[in-house]
C-alpha atoms as a PDB file:
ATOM      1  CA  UNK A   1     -34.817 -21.821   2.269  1.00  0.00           C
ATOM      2  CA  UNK A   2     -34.660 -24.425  -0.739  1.00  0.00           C
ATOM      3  CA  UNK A   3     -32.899 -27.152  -0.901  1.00  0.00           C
ATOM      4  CA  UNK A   4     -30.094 -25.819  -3.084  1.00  0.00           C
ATOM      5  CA  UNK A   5     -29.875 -23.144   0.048  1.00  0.00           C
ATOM      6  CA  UNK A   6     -29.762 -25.058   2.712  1.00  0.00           C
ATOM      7  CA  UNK A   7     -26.573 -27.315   0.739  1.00  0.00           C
ATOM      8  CA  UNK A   8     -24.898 -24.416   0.206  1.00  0.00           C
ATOM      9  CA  UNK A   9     -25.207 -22.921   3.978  1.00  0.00           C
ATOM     10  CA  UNK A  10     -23.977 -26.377   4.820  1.00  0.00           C
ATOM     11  CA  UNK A  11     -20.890 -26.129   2.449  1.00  0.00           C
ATOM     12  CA  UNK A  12     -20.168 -22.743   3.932  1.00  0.00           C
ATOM     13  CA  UNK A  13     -20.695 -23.587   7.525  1.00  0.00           C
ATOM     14  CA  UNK A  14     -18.322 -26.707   7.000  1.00  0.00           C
ATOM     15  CA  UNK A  15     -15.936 -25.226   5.394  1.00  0.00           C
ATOM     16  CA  UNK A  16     -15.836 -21.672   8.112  1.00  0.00           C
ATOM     17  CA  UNK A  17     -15.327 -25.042  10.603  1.00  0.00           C
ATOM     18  CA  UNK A  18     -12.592 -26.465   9.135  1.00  0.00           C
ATOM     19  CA  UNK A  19     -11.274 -23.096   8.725  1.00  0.00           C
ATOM     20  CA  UNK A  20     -11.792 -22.391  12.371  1.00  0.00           C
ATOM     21  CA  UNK A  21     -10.392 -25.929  13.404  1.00  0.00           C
ATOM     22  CA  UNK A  22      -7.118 -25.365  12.361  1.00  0.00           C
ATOM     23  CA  UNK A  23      -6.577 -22.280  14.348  1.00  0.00           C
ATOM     24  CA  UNK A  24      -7.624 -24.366  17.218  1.00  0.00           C
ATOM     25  CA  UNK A  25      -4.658 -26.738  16.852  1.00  0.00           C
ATOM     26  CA  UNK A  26      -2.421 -23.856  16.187  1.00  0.00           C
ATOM     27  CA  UNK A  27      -3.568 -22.421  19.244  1.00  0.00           C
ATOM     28  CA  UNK A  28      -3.444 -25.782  21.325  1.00  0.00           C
ATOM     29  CA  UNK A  29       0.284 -26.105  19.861  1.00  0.00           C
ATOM     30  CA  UNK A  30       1.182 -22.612  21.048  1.00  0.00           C
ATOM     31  CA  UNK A  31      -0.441 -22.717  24.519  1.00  0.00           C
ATOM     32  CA  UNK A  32       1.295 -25.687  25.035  1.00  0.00           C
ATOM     33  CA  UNK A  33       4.680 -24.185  24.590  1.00  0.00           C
ATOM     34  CA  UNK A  34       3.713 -21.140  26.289  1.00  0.00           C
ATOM     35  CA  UNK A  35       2.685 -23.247  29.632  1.00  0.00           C
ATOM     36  CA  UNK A  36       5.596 -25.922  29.349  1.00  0.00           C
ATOM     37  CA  UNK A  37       7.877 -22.516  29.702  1.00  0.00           C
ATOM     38  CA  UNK A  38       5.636 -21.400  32.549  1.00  0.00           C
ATOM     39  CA  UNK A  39       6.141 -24.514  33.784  1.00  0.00           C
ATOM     40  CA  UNK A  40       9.773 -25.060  33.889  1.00  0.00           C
ATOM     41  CA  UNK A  41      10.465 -21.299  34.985  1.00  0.00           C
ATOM     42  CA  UNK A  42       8.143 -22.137  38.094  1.00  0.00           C
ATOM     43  CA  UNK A  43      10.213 -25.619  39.073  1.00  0.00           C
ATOM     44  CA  UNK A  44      13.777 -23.305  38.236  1.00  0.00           C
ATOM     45  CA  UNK A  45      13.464 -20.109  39.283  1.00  0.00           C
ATOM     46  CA  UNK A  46      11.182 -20.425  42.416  1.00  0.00           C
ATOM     47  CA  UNK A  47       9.125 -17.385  43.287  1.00  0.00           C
ATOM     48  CA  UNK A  48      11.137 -15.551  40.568  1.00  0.00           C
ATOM     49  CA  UNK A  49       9.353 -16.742  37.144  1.00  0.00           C
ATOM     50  CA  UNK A  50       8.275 -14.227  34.956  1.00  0.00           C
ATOM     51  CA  UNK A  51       5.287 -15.489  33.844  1.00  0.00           C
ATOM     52  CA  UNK A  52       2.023 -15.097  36.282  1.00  0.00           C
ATOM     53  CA  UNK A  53      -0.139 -16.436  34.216  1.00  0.00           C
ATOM     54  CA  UNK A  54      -1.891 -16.908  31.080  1.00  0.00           C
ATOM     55  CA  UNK A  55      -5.008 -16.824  29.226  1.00  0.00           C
ATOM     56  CA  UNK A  56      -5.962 -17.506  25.296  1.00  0.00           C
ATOM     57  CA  UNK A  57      -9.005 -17.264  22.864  1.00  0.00           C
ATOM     58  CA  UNK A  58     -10.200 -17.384  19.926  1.00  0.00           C
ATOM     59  CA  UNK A  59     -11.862 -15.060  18.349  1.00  0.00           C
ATOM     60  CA  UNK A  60     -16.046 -15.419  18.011  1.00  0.00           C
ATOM     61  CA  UNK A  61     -17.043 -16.078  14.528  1.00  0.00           C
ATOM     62  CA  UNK A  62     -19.525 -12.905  14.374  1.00  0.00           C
ATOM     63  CA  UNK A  63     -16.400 -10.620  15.732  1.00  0.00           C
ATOM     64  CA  UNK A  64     -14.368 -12.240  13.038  1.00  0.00           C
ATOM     65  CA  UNK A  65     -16.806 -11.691  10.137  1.00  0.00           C
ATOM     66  CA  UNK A  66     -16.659  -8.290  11.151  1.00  0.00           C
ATOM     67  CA  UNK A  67     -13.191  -7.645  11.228  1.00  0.00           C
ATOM     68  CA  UNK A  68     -13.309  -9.310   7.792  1.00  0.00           C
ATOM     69  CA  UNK A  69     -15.852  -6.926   6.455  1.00  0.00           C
ATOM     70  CA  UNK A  70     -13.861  -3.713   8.005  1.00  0.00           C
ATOM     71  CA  UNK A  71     -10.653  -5.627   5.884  1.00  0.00           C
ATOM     72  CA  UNK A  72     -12.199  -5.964   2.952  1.00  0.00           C
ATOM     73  CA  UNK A  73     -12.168  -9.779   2.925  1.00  0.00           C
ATOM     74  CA  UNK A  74     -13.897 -11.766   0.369  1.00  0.00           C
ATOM     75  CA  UNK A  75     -13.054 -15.189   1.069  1.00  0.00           C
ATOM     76  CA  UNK A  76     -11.347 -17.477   4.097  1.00  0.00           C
ATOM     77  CA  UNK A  77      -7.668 -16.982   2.383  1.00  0.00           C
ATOM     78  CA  UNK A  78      -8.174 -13.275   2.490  1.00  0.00           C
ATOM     79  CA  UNK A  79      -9.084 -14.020   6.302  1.00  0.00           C
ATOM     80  CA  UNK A  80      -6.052 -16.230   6.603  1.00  0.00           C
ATOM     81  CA  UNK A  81      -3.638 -13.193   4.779  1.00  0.00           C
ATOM     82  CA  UNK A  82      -5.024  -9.946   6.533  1.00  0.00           C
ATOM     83  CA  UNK A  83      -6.528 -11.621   9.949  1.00  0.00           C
ATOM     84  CA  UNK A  84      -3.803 -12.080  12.226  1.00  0.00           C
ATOM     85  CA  UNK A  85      -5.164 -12.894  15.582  1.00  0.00           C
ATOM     86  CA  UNK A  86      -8.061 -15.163  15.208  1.00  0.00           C
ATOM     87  CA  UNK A  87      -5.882 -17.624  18.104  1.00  0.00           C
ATOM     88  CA  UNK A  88      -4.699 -14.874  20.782  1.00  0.00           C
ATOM     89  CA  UNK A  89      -2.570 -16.061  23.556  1.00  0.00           C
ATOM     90  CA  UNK A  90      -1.796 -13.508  26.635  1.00  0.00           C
ATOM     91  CA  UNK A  91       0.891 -13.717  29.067  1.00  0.00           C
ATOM     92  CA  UNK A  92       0.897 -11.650  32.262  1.00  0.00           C
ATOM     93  CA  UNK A  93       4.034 -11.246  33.649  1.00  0.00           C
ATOM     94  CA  UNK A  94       5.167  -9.000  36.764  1.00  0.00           C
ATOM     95  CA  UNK A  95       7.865  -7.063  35.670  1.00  0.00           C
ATOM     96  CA  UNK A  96       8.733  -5.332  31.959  1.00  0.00           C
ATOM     97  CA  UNK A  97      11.850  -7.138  32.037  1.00  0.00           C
ATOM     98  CA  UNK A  98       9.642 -10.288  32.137  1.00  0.00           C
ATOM     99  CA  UNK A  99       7.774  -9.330  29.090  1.00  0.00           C
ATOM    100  CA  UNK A 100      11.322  -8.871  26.982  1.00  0.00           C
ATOM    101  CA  UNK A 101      12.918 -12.450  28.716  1.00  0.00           C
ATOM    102  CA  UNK A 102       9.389 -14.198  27.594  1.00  0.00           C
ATOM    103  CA  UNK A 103      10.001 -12.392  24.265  1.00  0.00           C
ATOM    104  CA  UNK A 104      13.307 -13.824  23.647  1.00  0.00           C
ATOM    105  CA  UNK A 105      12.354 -17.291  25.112  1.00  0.00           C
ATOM    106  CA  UNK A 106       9.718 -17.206  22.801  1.00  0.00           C
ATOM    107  CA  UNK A 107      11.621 -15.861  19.542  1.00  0.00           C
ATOM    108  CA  UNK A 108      13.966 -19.132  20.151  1.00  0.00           C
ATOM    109  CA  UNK A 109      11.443 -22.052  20.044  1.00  0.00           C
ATOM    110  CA  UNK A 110      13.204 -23.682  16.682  1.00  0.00           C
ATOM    111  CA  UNK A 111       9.674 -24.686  14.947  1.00  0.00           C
ATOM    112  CA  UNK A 112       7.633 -20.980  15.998  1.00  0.00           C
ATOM    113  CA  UNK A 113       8.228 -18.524  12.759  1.00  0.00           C
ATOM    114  CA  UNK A 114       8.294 -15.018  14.089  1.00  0.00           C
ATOM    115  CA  UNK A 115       5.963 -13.194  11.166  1.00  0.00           C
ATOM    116  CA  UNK A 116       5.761  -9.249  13.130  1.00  0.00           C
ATOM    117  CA  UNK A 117       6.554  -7.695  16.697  1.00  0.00           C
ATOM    118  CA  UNK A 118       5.307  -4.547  17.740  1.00  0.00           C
ATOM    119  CA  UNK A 119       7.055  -2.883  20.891  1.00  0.00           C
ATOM    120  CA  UNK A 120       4.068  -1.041  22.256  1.00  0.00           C
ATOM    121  CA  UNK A 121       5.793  -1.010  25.665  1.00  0.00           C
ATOM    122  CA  UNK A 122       8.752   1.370  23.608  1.00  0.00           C
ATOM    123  CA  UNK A 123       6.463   3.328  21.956  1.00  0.00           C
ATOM    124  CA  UNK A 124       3.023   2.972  23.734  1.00  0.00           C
ATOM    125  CA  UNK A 125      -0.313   3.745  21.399  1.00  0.00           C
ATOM    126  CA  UNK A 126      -1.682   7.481  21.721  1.00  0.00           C
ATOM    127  CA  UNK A 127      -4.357   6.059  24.100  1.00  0.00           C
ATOM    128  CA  UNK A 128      -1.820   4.498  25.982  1.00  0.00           C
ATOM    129  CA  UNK A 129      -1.865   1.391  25.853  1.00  0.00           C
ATOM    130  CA  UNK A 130       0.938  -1.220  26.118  1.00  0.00           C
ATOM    131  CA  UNK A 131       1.786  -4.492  25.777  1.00  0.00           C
ATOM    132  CA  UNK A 132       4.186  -6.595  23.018  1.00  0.00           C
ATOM    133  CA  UNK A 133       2.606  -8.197  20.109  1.00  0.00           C
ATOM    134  CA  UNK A 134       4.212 -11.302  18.366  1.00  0.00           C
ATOM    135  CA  UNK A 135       2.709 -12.869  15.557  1.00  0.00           C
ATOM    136  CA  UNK A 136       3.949 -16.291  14.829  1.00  0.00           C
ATOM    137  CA  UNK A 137       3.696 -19.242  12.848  1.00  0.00           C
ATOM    138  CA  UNK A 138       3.544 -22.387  14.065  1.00  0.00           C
ATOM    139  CA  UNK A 139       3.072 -25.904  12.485  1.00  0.00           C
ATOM    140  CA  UNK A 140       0.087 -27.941  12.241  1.00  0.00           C
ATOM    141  CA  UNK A 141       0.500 -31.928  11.732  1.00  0.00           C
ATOM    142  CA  UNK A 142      -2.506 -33.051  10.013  1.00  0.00           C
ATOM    143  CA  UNK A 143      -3.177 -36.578   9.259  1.00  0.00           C
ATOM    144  CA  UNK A 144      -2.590 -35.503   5.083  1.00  0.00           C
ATOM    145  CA  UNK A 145      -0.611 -32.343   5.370  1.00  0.00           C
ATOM    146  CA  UNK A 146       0.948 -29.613   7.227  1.00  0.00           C
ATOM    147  CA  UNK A 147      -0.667 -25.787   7.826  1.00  0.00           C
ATOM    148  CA  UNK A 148       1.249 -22.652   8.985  1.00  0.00           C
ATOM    149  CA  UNK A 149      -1.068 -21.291  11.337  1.00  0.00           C
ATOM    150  CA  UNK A 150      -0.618 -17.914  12.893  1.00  0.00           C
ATOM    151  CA  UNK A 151      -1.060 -16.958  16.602  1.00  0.00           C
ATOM    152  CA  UNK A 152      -0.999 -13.394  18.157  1.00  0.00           C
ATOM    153  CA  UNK A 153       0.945 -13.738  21.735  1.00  0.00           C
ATOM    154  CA  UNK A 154       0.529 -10.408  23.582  1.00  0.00           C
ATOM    155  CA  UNK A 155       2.931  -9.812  26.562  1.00  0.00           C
ATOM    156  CA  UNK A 156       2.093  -7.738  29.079  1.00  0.00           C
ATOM    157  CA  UNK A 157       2.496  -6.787  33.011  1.00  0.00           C
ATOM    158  CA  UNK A 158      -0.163  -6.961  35.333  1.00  0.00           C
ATOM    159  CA  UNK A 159      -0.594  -3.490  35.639  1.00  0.00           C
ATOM    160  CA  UNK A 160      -0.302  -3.084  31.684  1.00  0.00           C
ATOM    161  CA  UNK A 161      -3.295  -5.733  32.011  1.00  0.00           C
ATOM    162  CA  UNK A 162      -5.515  -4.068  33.999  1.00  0.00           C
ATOM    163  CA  UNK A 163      -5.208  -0.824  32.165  1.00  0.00           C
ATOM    164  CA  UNK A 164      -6.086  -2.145  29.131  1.00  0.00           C
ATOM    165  CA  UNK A 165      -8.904  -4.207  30.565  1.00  0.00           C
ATOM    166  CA  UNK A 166     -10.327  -0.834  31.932  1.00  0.00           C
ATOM    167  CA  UNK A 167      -9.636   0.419  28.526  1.00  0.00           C
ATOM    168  CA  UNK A 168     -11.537  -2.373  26.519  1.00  0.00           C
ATOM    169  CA  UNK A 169     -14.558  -2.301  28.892  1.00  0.00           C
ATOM    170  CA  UNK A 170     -15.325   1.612  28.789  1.00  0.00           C
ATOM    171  CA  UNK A 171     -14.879   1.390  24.885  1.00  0.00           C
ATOM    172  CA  UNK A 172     -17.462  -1.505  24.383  1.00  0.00           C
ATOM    173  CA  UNK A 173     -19.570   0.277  26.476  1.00  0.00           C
ATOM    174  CA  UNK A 174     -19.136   3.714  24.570  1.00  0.00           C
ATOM    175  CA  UNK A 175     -19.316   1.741  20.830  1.00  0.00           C
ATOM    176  CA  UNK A 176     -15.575   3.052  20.888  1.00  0.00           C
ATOM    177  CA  UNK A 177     -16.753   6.769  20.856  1.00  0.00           C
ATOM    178  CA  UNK A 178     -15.173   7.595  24.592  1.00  0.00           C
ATOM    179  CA  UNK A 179     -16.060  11.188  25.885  1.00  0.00           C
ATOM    180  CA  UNK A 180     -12.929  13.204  25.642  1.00  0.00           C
ATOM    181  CA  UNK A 181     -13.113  13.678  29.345  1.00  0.00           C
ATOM    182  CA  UNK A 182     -12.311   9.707  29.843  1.00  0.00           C
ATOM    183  CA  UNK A 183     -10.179   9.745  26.822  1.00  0.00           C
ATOM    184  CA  UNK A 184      -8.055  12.394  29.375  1.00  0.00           C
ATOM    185  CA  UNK A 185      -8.992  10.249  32.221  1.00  0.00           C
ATOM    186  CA  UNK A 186      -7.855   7.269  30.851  1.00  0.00           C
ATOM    187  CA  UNK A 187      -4.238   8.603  29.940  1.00  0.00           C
ATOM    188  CA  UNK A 188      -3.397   9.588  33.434  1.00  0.00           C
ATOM    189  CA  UNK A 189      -4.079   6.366  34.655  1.00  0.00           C
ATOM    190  CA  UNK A 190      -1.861   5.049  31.897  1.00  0.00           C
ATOM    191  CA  UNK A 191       0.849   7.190  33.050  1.00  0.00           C
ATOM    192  CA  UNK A 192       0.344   6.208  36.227  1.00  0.00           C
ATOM    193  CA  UNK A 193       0.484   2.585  35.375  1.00  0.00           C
ATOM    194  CA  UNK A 194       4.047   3.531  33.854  1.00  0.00           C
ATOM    195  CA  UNK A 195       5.503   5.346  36.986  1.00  0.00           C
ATOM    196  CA  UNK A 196       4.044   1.568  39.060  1.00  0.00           C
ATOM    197  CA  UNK A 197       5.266  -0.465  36.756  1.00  0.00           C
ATOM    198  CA  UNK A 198       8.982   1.288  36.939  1.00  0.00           C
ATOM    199  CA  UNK A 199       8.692   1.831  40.846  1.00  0.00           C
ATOM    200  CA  UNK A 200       7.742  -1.991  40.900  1.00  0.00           C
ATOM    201  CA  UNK A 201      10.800  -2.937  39.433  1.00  0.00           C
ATOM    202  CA  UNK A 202      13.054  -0.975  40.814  1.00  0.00           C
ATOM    203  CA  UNK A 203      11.624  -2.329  44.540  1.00  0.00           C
ATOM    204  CA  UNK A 204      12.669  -5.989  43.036  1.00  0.00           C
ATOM    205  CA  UNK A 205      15.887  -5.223  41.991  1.00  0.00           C
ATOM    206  CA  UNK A 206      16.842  -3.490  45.601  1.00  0.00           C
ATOM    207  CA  UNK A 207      15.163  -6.248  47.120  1.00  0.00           C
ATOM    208  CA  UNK A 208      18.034  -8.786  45.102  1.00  0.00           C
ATOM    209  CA  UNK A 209      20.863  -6.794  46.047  1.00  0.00           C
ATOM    210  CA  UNK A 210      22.837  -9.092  48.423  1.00  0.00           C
ATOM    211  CA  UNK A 211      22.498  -7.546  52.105  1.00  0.00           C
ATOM    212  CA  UNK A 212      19.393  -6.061  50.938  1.00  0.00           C
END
């Protein structure tokens, strides 16, 4: 590598960290939100809050650059424009109600932009999976200026979780070509997850009724 190289790796890998830095605070901000709600729900409603927990990441560079390639993406703004969760938050709750109150909790923080929410929990994908996805937009203070940054918040139940961790693990081990036999497989238990997740609730509710 020459010398001219080696300046211009540096200029890239600088400016990829910068890049990267910013979706750090915007993640920071957005967890923080996330657990001050979590937080408050815990101290107020008692055994009854909706979230059980949460969990966040963001996403490896080489996963990134290949998401980028698959996009078509030529330069960090195209990133910016067509990648939408680089910062992912999840929150777990126990019921589906949950999912919709942490929704609406969400939708009314006065400084978080909604940008796009898909219901998958309405209209699950053909695999089956489930979950809401919220992309937002939330402000980052910077000592010379002030970036939009967008977060994906997926909001799930626990069961909805566990499906779609099954899910993830048997397509990285497959390279996303699943056998059609676990393709099958896998929507059963995704049904199945459904029936829980509507017997679950149901138990709750009866168990609120007064002389329950």
């Amino acid at each position: 590598m020459t010398s001219t190289d080696a300046e211009d790796f540096l200029a890239v890998s600088e400016e990829l960290e910068g890049f990267l830095m910013l979706y750090r605070f915007g993640l920071e901000e957005m967890l923080t939100k996330v657990n001050i709600l979590k937080q408050e729900l815990t101290h107020t409603a008692s055994y009854d809050c909706p979230i059980e927990h949460v969990t966040f990441r963001l996403k490896r560079t080489t996963a990134l650059a290949e998401k980028a390639r698959r996009l078509g993406c030529t330069t960090l703004d195209d990133v910016r424009e067509l990648v939408s969760d680089i910062a992912g938050i999840r929150v777990v709750c126990s019921f589906v109600s949950d999912a919709y109150t942490v929704l609406e909790m969400l939708k009314r923080q006065p400084d978080v932009t909604v940008v796009e929410i898909k219901d998958y929990i309405a209209e699950p994908k053909p695999s089956g999976y489930k979950s809401l996805h919220l992309i937002v937009e939330i402000p980052v203070f910077l000592s010379d200026r002030t970036e939009a940054v967008r977060v994906e918040i997926q909001i799930r139940t626990v069961a909805m979780d566990f499906w779609a961790s099954l899910e993830h693990k048997i397509h990285y081990k497959y390279q996303r070509a699943v056998p059609e036999r676990l393709r099958e497989e896998l929507a059963g238990v995704a049904a199945a997850t459904d029936r829980l997740d509507h017997q679950m609730e149901q138990l709750h509710r009866d168990s609120r009724r007064p002389g329950a």
